[in-house]
ModelCIF file with pLDDT and N, C-alpha, C, O atoms, coordinates in Angstrom:
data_MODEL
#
_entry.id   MODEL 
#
_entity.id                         1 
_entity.type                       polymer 
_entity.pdbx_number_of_molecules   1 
#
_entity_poly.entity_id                      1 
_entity_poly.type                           'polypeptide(L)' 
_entity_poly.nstd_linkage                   no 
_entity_poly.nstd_monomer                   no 
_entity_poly.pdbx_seq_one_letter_code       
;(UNK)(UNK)(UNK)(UNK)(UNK)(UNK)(UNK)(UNK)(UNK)(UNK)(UNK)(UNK)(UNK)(UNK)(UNK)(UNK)
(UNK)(UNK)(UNK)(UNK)(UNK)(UNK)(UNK)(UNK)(UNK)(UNK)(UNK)(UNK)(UNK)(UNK)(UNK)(UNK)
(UNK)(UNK)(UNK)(UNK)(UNK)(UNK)(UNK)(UNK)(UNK)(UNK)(UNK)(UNK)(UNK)
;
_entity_poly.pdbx_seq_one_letter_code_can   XXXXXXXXXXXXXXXXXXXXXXXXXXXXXXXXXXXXXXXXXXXXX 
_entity_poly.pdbx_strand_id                 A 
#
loop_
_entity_poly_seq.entity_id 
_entity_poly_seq.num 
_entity_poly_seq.mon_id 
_entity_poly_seq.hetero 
1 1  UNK n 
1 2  UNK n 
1 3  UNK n 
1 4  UNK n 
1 5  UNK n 
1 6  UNK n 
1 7  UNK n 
1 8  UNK n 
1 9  UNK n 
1 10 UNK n 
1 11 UNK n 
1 12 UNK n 
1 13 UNK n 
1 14 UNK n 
1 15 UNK n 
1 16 UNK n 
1 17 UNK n 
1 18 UNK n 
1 19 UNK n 
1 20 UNK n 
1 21 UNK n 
1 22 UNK n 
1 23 UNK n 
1 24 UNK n 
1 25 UNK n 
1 26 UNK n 
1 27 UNK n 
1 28 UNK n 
1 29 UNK n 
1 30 UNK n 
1 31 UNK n 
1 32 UNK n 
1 33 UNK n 
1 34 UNK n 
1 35 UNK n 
1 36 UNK n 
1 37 UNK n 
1 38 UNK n 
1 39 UNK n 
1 40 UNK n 
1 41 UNK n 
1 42 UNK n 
1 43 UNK n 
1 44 UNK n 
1 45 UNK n 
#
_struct_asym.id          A 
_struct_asym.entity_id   1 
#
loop_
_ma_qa_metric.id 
_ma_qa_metric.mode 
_ma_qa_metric.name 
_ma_qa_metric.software_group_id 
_ma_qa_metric.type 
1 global pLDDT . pLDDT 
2 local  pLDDT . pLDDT 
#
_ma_qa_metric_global.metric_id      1 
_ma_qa_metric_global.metric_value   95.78 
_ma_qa_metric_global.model_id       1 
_ma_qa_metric_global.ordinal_id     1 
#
loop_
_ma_qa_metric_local.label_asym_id 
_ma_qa_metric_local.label_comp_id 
_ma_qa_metric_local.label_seq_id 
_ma_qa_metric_local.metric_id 
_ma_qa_metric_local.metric_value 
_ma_qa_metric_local.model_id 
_ma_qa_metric_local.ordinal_id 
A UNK 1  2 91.00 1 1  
A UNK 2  2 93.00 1 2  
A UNK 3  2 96.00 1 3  
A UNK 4  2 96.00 1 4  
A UNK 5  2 96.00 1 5  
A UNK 6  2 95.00 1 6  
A UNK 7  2 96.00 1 7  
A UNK 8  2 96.00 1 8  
A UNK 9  2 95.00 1 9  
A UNK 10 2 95.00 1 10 
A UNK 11 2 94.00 1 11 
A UNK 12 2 93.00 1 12 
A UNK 13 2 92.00 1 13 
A UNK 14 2 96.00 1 14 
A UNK 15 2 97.00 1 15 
A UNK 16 2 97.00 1 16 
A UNK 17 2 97.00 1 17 
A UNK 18 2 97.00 1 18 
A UNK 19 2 97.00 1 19 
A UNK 20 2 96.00 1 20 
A UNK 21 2 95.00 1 21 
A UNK 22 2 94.00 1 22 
A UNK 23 2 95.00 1 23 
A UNK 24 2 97.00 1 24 
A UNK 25 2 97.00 1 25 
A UNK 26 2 97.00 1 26 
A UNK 27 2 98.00 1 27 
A UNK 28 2 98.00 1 28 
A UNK 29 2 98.00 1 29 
A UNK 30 2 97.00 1 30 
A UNK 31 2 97.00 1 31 
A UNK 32 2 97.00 1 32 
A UNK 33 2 97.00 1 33 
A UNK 34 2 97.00 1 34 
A UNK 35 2 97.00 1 35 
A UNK 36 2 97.00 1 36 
A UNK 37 2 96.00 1 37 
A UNK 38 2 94.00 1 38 
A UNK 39 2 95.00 1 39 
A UNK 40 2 95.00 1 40 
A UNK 41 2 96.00 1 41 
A UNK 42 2 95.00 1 42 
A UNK 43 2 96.00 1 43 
A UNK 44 2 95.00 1 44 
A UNK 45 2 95.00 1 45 
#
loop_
_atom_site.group_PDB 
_atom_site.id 
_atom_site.type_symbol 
_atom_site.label_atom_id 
_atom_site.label_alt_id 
_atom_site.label_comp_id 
_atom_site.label_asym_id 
_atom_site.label_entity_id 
_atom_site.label_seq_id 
_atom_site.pdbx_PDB_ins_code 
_atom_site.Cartn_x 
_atom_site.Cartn_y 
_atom_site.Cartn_z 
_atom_site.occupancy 
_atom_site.B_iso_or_equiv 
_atom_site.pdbx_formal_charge 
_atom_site.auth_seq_id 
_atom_site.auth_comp_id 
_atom_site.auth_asym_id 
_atom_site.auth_atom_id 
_atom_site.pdbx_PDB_model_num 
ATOM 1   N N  . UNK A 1 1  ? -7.824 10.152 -12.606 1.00 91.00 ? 1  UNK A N  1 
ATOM 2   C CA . UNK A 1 1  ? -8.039 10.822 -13.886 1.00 91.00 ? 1  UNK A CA 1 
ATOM 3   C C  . UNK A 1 1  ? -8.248 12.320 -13.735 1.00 91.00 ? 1  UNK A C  1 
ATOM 4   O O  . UNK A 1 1  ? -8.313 13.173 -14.621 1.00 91.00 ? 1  UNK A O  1 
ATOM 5   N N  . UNK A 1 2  ? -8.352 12.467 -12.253 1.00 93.00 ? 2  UNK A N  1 
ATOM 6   C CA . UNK A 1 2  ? -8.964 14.235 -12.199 1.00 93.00 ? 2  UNK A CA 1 
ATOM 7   C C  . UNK A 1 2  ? -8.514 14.886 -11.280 1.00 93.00 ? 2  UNK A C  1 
ATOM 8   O O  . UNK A 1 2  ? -9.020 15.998 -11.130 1.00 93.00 ? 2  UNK A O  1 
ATOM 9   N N  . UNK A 1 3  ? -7.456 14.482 -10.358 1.00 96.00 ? 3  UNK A N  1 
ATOM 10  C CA . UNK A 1 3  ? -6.729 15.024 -9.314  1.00 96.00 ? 3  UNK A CA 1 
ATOM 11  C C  . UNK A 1 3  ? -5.507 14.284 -9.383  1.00 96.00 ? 3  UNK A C  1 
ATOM 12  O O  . UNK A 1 3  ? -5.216 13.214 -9.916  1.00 96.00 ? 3  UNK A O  1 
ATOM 13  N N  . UNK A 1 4  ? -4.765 15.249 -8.610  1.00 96.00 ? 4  UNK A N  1 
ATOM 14  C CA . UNK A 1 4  ? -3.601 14.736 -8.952  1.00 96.00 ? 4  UNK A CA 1 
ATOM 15  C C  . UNK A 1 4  ? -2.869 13.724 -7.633  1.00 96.00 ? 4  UNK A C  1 
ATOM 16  O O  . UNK A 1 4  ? -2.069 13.993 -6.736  1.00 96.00 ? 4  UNK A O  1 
ATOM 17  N N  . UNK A 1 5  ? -3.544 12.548 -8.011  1.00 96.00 ? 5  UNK A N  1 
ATOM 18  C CA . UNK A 1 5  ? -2.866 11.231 -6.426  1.00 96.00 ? 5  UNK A CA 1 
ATOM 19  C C  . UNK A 1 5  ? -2.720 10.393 -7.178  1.00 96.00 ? 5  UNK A C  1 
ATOM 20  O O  . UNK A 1 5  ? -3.016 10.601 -8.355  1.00 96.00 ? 5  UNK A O  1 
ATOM 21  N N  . UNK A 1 6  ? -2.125 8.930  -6.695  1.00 95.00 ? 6  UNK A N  1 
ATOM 22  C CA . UNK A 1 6  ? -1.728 7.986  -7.415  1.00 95.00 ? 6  UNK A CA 1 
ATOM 23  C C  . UNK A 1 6  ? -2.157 7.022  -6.108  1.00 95.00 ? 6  UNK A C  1 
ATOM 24  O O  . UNK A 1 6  ? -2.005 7.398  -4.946  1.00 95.00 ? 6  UNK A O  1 
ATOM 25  N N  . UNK A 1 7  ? -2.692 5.779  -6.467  1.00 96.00 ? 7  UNK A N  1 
ATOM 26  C CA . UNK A 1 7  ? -3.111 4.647  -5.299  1.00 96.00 ? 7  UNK A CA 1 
ATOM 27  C C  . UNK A 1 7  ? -2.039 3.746  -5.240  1.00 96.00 ? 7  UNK A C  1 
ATOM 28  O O  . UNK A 1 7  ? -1.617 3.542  -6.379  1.00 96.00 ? 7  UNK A O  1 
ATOM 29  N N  . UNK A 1 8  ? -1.346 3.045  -4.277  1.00 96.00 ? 8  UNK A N  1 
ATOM 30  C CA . UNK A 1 8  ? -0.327 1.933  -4.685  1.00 96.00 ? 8  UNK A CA 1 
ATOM 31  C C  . UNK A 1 8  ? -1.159 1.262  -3.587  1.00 96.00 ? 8  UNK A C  1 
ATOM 32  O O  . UNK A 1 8  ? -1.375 1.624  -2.430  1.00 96.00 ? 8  UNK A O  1 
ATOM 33  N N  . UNK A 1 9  ? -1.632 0.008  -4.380  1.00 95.00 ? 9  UNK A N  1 
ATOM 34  C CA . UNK A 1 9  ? -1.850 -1.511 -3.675  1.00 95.00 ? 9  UNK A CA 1 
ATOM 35  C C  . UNK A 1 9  ? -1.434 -2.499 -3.379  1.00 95.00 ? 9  UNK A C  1 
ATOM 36  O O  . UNK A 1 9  ? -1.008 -3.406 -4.093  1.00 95.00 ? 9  UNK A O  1 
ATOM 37  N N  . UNK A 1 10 ? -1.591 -2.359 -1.287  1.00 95.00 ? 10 UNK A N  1 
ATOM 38  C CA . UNK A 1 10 ? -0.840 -3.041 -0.786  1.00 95.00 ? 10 UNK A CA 1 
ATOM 39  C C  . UNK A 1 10 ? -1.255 -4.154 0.077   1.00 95.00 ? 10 UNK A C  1 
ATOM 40  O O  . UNK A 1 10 ? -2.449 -3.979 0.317   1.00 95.00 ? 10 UNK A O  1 
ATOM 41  N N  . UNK A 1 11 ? -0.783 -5.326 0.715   1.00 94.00 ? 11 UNK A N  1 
ATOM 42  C CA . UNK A 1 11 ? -1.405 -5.823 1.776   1.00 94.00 ? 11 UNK A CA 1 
ATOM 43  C C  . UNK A 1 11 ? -1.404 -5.042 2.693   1.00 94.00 ? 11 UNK A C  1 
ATOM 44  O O  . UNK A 1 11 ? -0.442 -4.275 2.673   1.00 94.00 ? 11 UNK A O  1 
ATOM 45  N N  . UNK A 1 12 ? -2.345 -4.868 3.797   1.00 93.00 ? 12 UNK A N  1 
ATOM 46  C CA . UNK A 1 12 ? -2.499 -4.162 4.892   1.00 93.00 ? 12 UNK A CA 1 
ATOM 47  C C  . UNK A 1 12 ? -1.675 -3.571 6.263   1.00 93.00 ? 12 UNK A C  1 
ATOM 48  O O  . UNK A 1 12 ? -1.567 -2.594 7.004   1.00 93.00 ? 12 UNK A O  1 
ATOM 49  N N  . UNK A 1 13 ? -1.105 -5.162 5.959   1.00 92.00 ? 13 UNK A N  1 
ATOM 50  C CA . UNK A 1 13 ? 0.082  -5.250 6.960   1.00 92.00 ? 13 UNK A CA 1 
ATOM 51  C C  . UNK A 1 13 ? 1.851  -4.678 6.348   1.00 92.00 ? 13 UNK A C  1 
ATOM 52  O O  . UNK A 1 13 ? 2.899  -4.749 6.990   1.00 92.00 ? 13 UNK A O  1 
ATOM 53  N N  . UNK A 1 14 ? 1.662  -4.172 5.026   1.00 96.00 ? 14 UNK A N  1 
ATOM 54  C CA . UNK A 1 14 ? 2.648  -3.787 4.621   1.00 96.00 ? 14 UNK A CA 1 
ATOM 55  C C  . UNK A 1 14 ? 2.703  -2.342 4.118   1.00 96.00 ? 14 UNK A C  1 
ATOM 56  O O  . UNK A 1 14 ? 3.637  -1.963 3.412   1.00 96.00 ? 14 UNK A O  1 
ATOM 57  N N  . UNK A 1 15 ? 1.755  -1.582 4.465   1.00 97.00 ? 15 UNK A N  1 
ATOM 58  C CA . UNK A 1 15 ? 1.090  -0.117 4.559   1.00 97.00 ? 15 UNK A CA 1 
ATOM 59  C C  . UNK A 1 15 ? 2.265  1.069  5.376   1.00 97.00 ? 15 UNK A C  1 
ATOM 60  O O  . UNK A 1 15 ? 2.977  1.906  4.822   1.00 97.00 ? 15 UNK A O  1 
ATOM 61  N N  . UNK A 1 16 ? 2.154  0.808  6.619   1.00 97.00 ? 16 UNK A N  1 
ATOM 62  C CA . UNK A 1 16 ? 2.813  1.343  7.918   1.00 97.00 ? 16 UNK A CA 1 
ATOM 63  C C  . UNK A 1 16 ? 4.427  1.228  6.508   1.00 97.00 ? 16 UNK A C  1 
ATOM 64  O O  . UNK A 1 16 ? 4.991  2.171  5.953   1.00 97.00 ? 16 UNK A O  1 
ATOM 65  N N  . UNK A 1 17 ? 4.674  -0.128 6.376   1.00 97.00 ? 17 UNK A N  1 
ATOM 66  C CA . UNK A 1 17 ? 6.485  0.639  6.471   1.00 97.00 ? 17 UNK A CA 1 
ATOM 67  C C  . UNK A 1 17 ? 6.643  1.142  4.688   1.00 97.00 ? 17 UNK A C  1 
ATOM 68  O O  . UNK A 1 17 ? 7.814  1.298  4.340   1.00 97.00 ? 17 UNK A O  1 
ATOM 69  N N  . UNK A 1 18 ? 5.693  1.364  3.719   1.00 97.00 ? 18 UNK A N  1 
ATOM 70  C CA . UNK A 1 18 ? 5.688  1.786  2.785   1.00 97.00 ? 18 UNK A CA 1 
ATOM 71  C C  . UNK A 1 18 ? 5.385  2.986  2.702   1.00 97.00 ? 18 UNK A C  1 
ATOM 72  O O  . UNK A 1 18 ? 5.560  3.565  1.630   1.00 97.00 ? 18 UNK A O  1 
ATOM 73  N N  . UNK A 1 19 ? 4.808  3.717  3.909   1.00 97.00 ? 19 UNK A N  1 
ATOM 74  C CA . UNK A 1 19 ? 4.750  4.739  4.390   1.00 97.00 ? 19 UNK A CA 1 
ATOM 75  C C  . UNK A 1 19 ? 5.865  5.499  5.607   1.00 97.00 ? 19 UNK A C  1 
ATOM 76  O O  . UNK A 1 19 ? 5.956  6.725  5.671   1.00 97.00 ? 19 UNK A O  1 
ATOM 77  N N  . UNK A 1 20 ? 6.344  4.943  6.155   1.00 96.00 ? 20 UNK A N  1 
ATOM 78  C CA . UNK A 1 20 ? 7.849  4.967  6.633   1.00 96.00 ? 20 UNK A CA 1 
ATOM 79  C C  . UNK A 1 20 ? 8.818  5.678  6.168   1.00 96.00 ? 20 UNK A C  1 
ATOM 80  O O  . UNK A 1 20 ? 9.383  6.728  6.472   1.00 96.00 ? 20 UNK A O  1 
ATOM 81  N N  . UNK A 1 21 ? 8.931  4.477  4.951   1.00 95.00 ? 21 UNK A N  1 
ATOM 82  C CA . UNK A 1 21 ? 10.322 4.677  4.123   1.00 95.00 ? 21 UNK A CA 1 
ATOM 83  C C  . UNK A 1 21 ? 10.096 5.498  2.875   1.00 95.00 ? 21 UNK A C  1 
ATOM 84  O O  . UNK A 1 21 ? 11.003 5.501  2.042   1.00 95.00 ? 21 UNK A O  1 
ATOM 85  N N  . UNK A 1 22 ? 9.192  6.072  2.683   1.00 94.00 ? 22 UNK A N  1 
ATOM 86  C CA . UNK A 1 22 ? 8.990  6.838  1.520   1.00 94.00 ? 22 UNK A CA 1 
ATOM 87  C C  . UNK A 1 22 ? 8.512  6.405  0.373   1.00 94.00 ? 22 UNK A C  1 
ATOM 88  O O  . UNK A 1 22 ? 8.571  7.066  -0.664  1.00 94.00 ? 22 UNK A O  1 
ATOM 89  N N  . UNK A 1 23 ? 7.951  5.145  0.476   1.00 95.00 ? 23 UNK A N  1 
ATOM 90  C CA . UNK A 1 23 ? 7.841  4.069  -0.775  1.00 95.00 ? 23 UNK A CA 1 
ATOM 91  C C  . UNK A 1 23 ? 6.628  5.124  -1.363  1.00 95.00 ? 23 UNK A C  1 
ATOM 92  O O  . UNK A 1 23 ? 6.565  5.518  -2.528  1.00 95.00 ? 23 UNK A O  1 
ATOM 93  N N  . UNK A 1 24 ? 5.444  5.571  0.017   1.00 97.00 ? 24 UNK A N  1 
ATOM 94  C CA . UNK A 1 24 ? 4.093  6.426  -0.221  1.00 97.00 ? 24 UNK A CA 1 
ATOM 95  C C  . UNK A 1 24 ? 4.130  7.238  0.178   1.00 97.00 ? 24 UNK A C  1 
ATOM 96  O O  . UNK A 1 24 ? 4.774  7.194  1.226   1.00 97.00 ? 24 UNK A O  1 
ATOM 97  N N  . UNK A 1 25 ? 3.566  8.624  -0.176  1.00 97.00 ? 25 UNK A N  1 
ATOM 98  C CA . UNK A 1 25 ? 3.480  9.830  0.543   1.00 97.00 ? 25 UNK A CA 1 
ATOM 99  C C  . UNK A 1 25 ? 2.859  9.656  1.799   1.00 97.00 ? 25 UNK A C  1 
ATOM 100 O O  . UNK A 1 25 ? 3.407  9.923  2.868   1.00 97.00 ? 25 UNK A O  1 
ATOM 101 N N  . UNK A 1 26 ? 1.355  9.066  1.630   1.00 97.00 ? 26 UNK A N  1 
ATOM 102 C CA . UNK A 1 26 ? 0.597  8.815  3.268   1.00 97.00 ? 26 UNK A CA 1 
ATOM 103 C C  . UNK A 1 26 ? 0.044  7.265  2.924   1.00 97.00 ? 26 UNK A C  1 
ATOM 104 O O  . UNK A 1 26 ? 0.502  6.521  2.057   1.00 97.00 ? 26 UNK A O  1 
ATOM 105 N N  . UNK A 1 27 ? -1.006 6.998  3.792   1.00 98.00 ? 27 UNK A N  1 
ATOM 106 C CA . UNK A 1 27 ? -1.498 5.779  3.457   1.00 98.00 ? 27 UNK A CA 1 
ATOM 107 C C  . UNK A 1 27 ? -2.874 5.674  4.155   1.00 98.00 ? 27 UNK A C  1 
ATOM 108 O O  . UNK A 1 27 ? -3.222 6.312  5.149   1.00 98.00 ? 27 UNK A O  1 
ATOM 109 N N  . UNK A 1 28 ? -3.527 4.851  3.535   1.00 98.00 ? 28 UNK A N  1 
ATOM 110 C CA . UNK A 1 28 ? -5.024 4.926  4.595   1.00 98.00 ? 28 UNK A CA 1 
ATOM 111 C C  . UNK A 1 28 ? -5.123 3.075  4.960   1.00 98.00 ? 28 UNK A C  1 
ATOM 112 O O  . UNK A 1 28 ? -5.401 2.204  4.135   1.00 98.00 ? 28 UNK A O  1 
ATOM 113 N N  . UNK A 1 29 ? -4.812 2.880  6.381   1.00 98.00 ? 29 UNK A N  1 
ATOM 114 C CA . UNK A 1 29 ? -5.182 1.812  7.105   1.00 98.00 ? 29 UNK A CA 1 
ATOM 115 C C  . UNK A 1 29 ? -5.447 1.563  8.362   1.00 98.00 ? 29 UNK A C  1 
ATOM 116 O O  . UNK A 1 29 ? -5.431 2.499  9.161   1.00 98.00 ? 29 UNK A O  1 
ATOM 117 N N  . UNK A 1 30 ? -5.654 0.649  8.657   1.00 97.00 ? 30 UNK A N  1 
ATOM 118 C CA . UNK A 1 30 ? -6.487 0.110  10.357  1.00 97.00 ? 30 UNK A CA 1 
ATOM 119 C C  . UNK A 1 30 ? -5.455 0.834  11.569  1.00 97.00 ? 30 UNK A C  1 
ATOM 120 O O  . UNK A 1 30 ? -4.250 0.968  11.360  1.00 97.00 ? 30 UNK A O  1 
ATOM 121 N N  . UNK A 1 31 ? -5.945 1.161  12.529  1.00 97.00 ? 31 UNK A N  1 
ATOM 122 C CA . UNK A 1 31 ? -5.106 2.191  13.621  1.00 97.00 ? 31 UNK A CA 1 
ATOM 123 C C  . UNK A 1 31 ? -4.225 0.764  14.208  1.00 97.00 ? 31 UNK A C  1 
ATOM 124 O O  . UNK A 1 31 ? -3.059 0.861  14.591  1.00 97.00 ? 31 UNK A O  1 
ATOM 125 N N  . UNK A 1 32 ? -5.015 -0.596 14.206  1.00 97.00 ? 32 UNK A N  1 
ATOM 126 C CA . UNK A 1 32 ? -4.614 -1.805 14.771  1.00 97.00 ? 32 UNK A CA 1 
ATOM 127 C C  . UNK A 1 32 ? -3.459 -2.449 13.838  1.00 97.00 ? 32 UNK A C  1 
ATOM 128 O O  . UNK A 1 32 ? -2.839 -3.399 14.318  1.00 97.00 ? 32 UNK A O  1 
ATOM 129 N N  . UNK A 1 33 ? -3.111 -1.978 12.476  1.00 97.00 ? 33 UNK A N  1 
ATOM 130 C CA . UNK A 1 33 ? -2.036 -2.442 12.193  1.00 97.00 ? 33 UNK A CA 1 
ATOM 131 C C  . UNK A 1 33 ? -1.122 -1.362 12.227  1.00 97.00 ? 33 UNK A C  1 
ATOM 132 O O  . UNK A 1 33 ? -0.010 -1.803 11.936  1.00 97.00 ? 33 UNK A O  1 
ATOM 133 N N  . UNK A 1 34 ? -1.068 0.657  12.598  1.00 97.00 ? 34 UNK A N  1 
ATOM 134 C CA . UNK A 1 34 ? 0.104  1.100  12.384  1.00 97.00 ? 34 UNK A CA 1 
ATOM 135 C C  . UNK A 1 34 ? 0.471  0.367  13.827  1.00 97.00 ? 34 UNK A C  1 
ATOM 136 O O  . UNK A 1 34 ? 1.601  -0.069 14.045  1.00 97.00 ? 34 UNK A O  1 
ATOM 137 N N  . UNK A 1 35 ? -0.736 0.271  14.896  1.00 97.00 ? 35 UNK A N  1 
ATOM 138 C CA . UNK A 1 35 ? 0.340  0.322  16.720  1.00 97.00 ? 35 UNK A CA 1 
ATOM 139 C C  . UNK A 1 35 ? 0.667  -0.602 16.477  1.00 97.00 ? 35 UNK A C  1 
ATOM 140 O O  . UNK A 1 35 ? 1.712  -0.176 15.987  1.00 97.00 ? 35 UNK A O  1 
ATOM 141 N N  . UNK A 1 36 ? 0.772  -1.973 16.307  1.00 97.00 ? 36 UNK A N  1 
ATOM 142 C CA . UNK A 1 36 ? 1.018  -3.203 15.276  1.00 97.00 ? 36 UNK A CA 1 
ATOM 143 C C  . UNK A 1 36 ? 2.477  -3.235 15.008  1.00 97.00 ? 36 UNK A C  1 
ATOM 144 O O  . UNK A 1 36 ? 3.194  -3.602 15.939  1.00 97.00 ? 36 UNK A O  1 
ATOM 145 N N  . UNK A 1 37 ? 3.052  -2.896 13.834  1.00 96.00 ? 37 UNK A N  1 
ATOM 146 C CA . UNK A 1 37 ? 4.000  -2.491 13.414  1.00 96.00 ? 37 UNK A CA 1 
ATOM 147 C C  . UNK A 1 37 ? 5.218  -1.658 13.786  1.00 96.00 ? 37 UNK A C  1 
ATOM 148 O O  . UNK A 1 37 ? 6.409  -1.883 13.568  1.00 96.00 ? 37 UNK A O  1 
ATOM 149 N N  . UNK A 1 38 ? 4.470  -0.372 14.564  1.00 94.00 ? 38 UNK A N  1 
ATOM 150 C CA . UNK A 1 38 ? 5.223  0.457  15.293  1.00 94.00 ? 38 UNK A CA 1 
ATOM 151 C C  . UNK A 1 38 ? 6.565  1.023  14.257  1.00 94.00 ? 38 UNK A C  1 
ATOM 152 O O  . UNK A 1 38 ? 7.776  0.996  14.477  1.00 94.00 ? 38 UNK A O  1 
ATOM 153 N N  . UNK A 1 39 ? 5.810  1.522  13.089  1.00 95.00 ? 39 UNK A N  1 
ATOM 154 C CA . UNK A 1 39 ? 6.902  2.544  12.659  1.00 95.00 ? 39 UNK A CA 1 
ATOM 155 C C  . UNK A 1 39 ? 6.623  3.492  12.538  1.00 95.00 ? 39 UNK A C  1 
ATOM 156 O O  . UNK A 1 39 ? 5.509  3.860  12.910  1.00 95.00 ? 39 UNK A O  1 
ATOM 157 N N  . UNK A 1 40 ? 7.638  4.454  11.875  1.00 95.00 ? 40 UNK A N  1 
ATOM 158 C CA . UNK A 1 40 ? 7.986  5.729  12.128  1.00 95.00 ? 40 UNK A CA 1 
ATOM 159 C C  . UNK A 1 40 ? 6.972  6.936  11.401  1.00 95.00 ? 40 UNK A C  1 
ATOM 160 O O  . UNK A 1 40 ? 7.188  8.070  10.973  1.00 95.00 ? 40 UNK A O  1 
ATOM 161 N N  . UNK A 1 41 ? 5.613  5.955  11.516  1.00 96.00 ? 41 UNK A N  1 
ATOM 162 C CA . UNK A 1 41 ? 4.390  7.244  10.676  1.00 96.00 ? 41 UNK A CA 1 
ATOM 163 C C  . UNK A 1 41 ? 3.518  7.878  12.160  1.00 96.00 ? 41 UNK A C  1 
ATOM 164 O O  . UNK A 1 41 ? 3.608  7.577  13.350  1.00 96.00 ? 41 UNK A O  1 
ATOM 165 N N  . UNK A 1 42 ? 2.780  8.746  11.508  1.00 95.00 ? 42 UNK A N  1 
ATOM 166 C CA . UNK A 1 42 ? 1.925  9.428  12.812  1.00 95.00 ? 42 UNK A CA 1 
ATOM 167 C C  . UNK A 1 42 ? 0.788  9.845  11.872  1.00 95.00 ? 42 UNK A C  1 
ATOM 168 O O  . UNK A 1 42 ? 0.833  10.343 10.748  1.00 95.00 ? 42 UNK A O  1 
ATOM 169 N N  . UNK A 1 43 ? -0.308 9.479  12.703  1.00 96.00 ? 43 UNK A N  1 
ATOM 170 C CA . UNK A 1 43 ? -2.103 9.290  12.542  1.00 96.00 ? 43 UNK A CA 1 
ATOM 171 C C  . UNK A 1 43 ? -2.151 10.643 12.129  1.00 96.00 ? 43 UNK A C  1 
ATOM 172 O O  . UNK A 1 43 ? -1.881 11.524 12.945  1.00 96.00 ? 43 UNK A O  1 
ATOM 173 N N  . UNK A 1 44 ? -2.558 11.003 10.591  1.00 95.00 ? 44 UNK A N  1 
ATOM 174 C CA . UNK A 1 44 ? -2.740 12.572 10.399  1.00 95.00 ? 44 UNK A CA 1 
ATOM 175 C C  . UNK A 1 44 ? -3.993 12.892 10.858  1.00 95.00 ? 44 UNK A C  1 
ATOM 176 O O  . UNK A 1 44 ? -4.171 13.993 11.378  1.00 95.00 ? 44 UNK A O  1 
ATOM 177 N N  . UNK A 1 45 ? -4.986 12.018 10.736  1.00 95.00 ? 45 UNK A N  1 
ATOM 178 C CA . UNK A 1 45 ? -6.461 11.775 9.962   1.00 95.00 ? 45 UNK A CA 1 
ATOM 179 C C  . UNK A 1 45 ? -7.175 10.958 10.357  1.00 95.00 ? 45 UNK A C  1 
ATOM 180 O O  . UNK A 1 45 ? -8.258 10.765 9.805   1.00 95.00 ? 45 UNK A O  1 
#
């Protein structure tokens, strides 16, 4: 309501490639599911 972000809710394990492919700008989840997954994001934060 007061900045300008938008939340998209996801399962956990489907974070990493919605962040990948552009589905999300960034994403906030467990370090154990991006090494997990192993796609194409990098730990800003």
């Amino acid at each position: 309501r007061n900045f300008p972000v938008e939340l998209l809710y996801l399962r956990d394990d489907d974070i990493p490639d919605a962040v990948a492919t552009g589905t999300a700008d960034i994403g906030i989840v467990g370090l154990n599911e991006v090494m997990e997954k192993g796609k194409d994001v990098n730990v800003v934060k």
